[in-house]
Protein backbone atom coordinates (compact mmCIF):
# COMPACT_ATOMS: atom_id res chain seq x y z
CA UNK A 1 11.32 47.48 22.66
CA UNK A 2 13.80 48.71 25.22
CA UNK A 3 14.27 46.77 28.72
CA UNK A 4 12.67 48.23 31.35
CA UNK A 5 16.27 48.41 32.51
CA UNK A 6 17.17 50.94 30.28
CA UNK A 7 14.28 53.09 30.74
CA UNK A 8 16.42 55.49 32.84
CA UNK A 9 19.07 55.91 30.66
CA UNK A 10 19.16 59.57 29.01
CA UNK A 11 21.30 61.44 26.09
CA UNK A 12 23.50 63.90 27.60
CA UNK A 13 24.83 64.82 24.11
CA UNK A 14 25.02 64.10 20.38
CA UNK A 15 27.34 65.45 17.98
CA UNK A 16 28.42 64.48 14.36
CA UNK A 17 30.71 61.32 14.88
CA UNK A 18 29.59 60.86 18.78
CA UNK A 19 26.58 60.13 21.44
CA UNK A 20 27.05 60.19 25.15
CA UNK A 21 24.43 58.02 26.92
CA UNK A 22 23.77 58.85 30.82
CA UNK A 23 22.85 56.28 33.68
CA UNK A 24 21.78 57.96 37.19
CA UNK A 25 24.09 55.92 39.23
CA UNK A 26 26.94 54.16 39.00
CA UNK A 27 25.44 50.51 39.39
CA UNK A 28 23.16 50.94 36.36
CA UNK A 29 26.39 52.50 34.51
CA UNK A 30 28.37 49.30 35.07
CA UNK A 31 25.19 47.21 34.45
CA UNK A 32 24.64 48.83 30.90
CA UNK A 33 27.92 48.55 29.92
CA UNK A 34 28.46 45.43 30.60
CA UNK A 35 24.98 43.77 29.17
CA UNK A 36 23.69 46.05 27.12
CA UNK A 37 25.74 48.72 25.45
CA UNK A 38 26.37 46.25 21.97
CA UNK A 39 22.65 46.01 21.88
CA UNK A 40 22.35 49.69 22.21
CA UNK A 41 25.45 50.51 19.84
CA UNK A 42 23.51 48.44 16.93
CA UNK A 43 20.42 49.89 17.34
CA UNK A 44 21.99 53.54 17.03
CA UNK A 45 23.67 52.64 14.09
CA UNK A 46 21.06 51.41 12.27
CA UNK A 47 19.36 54.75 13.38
CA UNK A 48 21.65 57.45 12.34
CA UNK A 49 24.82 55.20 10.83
CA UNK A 50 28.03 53.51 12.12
CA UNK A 51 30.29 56.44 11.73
CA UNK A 52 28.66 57.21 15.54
CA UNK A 53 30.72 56.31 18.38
CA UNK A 54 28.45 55.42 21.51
CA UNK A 55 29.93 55.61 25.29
CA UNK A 56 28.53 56.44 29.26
CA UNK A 57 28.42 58.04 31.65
CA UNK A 58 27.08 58.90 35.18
CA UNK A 59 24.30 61.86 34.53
CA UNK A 60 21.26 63.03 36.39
CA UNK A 61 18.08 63.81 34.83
CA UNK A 62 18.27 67.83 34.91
CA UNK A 63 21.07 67.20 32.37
CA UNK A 64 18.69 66.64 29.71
CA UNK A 65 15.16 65.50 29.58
CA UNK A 66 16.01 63.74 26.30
CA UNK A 67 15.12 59.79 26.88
CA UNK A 68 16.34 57.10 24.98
CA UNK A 69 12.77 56.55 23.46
CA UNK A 70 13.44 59.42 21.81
CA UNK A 71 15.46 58.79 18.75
CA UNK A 72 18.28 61.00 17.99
CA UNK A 73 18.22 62.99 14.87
CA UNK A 74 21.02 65.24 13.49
CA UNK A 75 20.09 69.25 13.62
CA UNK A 76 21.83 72.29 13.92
CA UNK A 77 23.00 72.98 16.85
CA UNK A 78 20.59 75.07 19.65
CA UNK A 79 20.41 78.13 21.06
CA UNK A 80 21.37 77.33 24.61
CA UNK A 81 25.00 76.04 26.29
CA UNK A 82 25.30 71.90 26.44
CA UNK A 83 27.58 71.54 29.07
CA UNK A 84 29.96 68.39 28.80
CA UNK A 85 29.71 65.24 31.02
CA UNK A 86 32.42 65.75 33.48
CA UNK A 87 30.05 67.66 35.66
CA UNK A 88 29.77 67.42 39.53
CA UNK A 89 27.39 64.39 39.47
CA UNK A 90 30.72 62.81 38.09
CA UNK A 91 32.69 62.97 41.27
CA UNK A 92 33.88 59.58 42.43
CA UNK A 93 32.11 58.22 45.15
CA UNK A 94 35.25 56.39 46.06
CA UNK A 95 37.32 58.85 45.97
CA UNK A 96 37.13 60.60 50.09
CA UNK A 97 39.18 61.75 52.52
CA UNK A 98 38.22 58.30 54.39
CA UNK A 99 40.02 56.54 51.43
CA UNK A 100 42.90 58.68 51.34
CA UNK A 101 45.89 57.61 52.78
CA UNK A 102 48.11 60.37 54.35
CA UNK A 103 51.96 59.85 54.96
CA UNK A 104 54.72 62.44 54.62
CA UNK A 105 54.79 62.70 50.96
CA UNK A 106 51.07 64.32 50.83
CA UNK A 107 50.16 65.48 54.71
CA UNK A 108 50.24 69.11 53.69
CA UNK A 109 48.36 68.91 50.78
CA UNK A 110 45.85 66.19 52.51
CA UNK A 111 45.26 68.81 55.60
CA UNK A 112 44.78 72.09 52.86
CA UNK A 113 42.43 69.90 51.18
CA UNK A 114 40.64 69.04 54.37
CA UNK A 115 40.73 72.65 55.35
CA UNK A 116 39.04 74.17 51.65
CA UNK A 117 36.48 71.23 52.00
CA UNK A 118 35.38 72.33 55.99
CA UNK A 119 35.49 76.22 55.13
CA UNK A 120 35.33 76.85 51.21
CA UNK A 121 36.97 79.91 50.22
CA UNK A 122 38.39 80.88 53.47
CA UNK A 123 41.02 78.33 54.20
CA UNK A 124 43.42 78.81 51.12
CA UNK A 125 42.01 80.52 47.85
CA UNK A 126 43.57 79.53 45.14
CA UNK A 127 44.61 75.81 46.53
CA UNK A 128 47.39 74.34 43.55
CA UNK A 129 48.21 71.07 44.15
CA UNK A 130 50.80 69.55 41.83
CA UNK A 131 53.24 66.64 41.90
CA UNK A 132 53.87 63.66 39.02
CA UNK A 133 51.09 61.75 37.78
CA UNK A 134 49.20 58.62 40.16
CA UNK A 135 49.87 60.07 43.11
CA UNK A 136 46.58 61.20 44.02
CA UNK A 137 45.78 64.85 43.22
CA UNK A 138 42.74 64.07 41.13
CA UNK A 139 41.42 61.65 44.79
CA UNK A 140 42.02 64.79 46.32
CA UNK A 141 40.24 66.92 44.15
CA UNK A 142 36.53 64.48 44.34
CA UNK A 143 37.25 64.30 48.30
CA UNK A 144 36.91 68.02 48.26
CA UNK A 145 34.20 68.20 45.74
CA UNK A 146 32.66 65.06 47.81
CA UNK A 147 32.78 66.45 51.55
CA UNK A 148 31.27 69.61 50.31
CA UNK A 149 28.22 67.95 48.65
CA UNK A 150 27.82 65.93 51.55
CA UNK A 151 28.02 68.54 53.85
CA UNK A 152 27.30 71.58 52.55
CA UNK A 153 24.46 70.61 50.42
CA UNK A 154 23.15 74.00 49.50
CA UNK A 155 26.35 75.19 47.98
CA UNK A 156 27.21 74.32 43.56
CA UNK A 157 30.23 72.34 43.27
CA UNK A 158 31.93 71.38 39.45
CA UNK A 159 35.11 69.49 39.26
CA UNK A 160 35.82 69.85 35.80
CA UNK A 161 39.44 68.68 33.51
CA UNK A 162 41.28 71.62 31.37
CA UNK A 163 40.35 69.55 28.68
CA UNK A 164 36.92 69.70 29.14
CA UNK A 165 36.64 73.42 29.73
CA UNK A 166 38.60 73.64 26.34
CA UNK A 167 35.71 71.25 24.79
CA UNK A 168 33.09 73.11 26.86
CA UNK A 169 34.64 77.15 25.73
CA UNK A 170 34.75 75.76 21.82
CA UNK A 171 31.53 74.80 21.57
CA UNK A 172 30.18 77.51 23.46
CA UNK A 173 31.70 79.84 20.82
CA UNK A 174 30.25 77.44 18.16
CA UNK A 175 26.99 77.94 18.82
CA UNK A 176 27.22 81.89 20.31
CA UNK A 177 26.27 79.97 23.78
CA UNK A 178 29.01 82.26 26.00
CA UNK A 179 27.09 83.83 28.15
CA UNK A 180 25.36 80.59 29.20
CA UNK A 181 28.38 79.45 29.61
CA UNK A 182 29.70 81.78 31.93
CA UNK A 183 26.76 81.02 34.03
CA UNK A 184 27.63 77.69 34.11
CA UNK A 185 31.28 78.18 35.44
CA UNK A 186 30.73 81.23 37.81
CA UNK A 187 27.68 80.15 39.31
CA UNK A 188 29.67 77.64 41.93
CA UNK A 189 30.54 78.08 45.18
CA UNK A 190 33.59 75.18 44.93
CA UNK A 191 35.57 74.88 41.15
CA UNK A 192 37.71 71.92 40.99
CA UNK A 193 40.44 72.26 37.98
CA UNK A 194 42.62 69.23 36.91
CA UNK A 195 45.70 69.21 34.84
CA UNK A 196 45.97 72.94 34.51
CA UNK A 197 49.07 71.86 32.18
CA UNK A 198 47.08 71.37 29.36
CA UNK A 199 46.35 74.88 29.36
CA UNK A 200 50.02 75.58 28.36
CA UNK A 201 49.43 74.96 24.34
CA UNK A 202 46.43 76.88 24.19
CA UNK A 203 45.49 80.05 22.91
CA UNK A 204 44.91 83.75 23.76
CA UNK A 205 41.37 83.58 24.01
CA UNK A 206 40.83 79.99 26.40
CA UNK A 207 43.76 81.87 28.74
CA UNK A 208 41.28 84.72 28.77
CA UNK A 209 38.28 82.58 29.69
CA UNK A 210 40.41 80.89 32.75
CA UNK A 211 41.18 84.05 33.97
CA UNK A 212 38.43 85.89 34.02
CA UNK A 213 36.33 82.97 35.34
CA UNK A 214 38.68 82.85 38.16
CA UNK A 215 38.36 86.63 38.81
CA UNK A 216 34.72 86.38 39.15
CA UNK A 217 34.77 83.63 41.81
CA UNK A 218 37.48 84.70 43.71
CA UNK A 219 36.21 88.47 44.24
CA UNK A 220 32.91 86.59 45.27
CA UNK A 221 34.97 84.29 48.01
CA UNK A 222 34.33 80.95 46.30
CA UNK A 223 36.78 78.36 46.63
CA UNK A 224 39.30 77.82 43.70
CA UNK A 225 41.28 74.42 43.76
CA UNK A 226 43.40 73.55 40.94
CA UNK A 227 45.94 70.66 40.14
CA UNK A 228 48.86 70.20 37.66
CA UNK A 229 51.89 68.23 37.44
CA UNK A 230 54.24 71.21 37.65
CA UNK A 231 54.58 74.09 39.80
CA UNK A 232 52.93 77.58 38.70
CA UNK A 233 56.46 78.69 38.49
CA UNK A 234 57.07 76.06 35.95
CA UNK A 235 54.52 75.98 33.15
CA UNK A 236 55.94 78.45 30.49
CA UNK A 237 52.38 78.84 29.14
CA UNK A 238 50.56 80.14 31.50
CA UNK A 239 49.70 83.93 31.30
CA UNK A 240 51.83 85.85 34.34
CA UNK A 241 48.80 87.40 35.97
CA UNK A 242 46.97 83.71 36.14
CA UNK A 243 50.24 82.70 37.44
CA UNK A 244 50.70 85.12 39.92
CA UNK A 245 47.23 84.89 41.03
CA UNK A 246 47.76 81.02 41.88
CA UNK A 247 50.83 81.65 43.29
CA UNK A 248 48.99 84.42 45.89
CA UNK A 249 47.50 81.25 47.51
CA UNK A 250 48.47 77.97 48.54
CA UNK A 251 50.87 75.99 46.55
CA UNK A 252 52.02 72.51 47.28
CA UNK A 253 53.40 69.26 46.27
CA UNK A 254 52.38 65.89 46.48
CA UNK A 255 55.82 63.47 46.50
CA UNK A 256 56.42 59.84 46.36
CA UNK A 257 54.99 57.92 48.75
CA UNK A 258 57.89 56.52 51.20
CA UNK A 259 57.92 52.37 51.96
CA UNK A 260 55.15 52.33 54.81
CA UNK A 261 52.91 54.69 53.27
CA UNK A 262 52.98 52.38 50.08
CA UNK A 263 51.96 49.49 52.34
CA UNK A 264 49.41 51.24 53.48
CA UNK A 265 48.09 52.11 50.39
CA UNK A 266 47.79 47.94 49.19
CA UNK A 267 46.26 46.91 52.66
CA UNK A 268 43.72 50.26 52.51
CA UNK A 269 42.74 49.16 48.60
CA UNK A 270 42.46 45.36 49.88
CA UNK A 271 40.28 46.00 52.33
CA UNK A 272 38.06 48.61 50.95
CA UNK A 273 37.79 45.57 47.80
CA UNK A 274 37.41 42.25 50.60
CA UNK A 275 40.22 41.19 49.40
CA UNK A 276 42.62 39.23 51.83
CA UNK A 277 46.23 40.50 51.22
CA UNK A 278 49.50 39.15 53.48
CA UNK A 279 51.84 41.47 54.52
CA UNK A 280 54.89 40.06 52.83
CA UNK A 281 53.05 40.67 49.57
CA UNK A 282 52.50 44.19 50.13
CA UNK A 283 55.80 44.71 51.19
CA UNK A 284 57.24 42.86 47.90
CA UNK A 285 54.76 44.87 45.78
CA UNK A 286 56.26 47.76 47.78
CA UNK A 287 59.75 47.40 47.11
CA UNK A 288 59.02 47.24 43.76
CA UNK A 289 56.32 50.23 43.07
CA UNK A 290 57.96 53.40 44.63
CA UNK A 291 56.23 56.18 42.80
CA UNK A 292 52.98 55.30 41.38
CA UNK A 293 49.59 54.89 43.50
CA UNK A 294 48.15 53.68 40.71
CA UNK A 295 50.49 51.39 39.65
CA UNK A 296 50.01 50.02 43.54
CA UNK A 297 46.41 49.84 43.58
CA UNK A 298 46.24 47.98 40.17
CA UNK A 299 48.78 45.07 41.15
CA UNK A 300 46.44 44.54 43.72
CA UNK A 301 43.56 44.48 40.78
CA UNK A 302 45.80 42.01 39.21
CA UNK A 303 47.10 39.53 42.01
CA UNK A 304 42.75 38.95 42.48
CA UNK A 305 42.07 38.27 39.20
CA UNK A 306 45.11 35.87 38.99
CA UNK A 307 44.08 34.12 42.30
CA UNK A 308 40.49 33.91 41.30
CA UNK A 309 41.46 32.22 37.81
CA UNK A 310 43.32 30.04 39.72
CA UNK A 311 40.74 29.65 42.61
CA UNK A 312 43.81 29.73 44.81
CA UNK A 313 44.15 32.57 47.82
CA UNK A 314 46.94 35.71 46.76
CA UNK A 315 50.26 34.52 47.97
CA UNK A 316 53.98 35.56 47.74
CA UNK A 317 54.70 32.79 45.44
CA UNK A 318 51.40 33.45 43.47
CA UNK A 319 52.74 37.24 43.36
CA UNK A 320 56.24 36.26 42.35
CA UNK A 321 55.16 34.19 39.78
CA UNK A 322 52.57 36.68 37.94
CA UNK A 323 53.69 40.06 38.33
CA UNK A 324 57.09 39.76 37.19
CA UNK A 325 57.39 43.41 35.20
CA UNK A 326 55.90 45.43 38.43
CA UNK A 327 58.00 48.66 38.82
CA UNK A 328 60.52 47.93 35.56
CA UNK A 329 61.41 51.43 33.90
CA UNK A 330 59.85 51.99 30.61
CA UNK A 331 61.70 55.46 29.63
CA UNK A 332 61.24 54.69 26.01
CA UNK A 333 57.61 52.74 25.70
CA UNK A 334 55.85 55.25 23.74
CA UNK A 335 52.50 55.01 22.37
CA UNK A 336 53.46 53.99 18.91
CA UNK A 337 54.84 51.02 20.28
CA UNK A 338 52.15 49.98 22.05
CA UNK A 339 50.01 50.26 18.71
CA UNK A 340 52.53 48.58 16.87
CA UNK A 341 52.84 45.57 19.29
CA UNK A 342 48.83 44.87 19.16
CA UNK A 343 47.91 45.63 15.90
CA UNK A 344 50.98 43.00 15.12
CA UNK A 345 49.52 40.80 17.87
CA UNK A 346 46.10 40.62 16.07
CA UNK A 347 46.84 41.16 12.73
CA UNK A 348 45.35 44.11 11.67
CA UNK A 349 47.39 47.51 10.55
CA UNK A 350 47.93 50.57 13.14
CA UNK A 351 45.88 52.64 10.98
CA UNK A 352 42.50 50.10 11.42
CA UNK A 353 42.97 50.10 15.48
CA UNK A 354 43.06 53.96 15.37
CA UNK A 355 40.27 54.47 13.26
CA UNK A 356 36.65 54.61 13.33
CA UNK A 357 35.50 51.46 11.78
CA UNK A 358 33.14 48.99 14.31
CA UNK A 359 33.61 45.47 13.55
CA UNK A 360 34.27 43.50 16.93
CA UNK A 361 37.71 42.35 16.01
CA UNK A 362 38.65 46.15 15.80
CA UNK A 363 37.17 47.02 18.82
CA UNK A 364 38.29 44.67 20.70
CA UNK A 365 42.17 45.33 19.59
CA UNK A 366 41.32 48.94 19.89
CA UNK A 367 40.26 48.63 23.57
CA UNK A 368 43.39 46.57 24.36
CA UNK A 369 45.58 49.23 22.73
CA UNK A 370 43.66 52.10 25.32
CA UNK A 371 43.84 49.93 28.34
CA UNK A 372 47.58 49.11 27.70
CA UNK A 373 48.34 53.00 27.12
CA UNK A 374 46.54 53.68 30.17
CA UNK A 375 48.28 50.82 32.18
CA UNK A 376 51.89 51.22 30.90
CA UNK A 377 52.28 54.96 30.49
CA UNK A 378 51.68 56.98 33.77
CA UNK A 379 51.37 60.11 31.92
CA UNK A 380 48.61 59.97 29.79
CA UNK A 381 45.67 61.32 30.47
CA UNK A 382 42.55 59.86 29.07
CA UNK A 383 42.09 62.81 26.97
CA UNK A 384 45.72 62.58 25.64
CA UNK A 385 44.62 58.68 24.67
CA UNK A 386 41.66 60.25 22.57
CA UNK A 387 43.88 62.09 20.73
CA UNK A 388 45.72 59.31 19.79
CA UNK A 389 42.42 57.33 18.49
CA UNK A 390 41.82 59.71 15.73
CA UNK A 391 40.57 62.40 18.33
CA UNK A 392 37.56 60.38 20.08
CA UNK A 393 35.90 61.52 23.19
CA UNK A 394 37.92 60.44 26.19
CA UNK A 395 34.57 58.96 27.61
CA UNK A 396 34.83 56.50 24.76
CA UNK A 397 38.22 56.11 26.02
CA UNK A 398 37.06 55.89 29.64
CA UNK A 399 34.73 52.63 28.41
CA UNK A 400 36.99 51.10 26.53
CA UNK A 401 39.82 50.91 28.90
CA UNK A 402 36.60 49.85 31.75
CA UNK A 403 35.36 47.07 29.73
CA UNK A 404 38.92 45.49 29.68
CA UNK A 405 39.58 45.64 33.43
CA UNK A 406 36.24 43.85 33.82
CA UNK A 407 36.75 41.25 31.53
CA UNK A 408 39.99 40.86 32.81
CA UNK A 409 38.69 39.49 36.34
CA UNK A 410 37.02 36.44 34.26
CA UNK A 411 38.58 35.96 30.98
CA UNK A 412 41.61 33.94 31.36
CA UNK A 413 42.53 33.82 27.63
CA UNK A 414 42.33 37.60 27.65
CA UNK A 415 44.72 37.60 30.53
CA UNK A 416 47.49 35.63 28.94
CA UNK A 417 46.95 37.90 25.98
CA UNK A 418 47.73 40.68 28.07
CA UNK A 419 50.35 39.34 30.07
CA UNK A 420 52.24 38.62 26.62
CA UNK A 421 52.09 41.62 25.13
CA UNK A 422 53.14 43.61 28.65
CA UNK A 423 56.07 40.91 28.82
CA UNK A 424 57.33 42.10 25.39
CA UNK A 425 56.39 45.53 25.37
CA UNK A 426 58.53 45.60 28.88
CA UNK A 427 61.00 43.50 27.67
CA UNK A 428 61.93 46.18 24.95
CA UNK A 429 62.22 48.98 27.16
CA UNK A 430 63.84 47.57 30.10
CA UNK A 431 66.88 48.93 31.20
């Protein structure tokens, strides 16, 4: 019998070696995935086998009216367009103008955004934001997509990734779905892209799709915004007339943050967290992080987990003492290595972490291996990680990586077992 805490819980989509389980908010999410997702994992296996990967997300109930009473059973596929998961119920709460913090590295792209979000699609149409990865074009895209929901509440908004209007465009064509799919991307008043790179390696026919989706809204005077790590000028792949198009609107670039915006970056994601940090240790952390906001924010993740192992408040010592690789270079830490390193820390073979099988040691090395990715190598995406994991879901990827961070604030074994491997893996590549 299902807990009556589960009883909101919905599929949002099944497929051959994957099911994507939705929770209406995000406290539910968090609550499932921490108590109950094992329990939920077992019972789908014994339902449809353990070849089935099971992950979650945030979903609302006009997604599907599929419950999880309702057992899943493997069909052929339907008549009508399932969209993916990253839909506009998945914009980050968090993630506002409120909790952005402008300095000279992003105030032109902070005020466009703030201009698209007060008048969509007559401010700057396209806006193309770009600049290296962690330094906060995605928090710009869900403060758009956020301010418009909240106050424009009768206008469609969809902040989608390249990667999943690539998943979305392939199945459409799989199950002769396009027109419904069309509908689904042209029906919005505000379309949020991010990491238009990834559209560089693919073919003819997605490069169609983009464009023509963009023609559409644009001639209707719906707001465009887009983000990438390069300039339009610089990504080979893109079709000229999509690139000229962008480049007819706004373009601009997020930089590093300088020394005082960095500070006020730590002491903004303190305080939004309760979490009391002195102003020599953000200016040490500062020093030492100059061009990664996540990289910041996550040291401060860190120096609270530390201090509440230790049941001591954060300090400079207790900073010194604990986050001894912050800001190293690791120019040659690849993903391999990371893979190597664990599956030699555990003792199991690359091949086992990367593959499909679900015994709890595996998992357990294979979430370490995604969270370590994710920590130590700024520029991949969580779809790029699911590539590497014998082409899961990035959700699954997304959970995996979630599950660690939370453990992380309690398990102090788990700690030291990532502070070792970080500590070698950084050792290798420092320069």
């Amino acid at each position: 019998m299902w807990s009556a805490g589960l009883n909101t819980l919905r599929l949002v989509d099944y497929r051959e070696n994957e099911i994507v389980i939705g929770a209406p908010n995000q406290i539910q999410l968090q609550r499932v995935q921490q108590r109950y997702l094992p329990f939920i994992t077992e019972q789908v296996h014994q339902v449809v086998g353990d070849h089935v990967n099971v992950s979650l997300t945030l979903s609302d109930e006009s997604v599907t009216s599929t419950s999880m009473d309702d057992a899943p059973q493997k069909e052929e596929p339907t008549a009508t367009f399932a969209p993916s998961v990253d839909r506009p119920a998945r914009l980050d709460p968090r993630m506002t103008f409120d909790s952005f913090v402008p300095g000279s590295s992003n105030r032109l792209a902070f005020a466009a955004a703030q201009s698209v979000a007060e008048t969509p699609g007559r401010a700057y149409n396209p806006l193309m934001i770009y600049g290296n990865s962690g330094l906060g074009k995605t928090h710009l895209l869900h403060a758009i997509g956020n301010y418009v929901h909240e106050n424009y509440p009768g206008r469609k908004v969809l902040y989608v990734s390249t990667e999943t209007f690539l998943n979305d465009f392939i199945r459409a064509i799989q199950t002769r779905t396009q027109l419904a799919l069309h509908e689904r991307y042209r029906e919005n008043d505000v379309l949020l892209i991010d990491d238009i790179q990834f559209m560089e390696t693919r073919g003819e026919t997605f490069h169609e799709e983009i464009f023509h989706t963009y023609n559409a809204l644009h001639g209707e005077g719906k707001q465009i915004v887009l983000t990438s790590d390069r300039s339009p000028r610089d990504l080979a792949g893109l079709q000229e007339r999509f690139r000229s198009r962008l480049l007819q609107g706004l373009v601009t670039e997020i930089d590093q943050p300088d020394l005082e915006t960095r500070i006020a970056i730590l002491h903004s994601k303190s305080e939004r967290e309760g979490i009391e940090l002195p102003r020599d240790v953000a200016e040490w952390i500062a020093q030492r992080v100059r061009d990664n906001i996540r990289e910041l924010e996550g040291s401060v993740t860190m120096l609270r987990a530390f201090a509440n192992l230790r049941q001591e408040p954060i300090t400079l010592d207790l900073a010194k003492s604990h986050l001894t690789n912050l800001g190293h270079e690791q120019m040659s830490l690849k993903p391999e290595t990371i893979l190597a390193a664990v599956s030699e820390f555990y003792g199991l073979s690359v091949e086992e972490i990367r593959g499909s099988k679900r015994l709890r040691p595996l998992v357990h090395a294979r979430h370490v291996a995604m969270y370590l990715i994710r920590d130590l190598l700024d520029n991949y995406s969580y779809p790029m990680i699911a590539r590497i994991f014998d082409g899961r879901n990035h959700t699954t990827v997304i959970s995996g990586v979630e599950k660690i961070k939370e453990q992380l604030t309690s398990n102090s074994e788990l700690l030291a077992q990532i502070n070792q491997l970080k500590r070698q893996l950084q050792g290798e590549t420092r320069v």
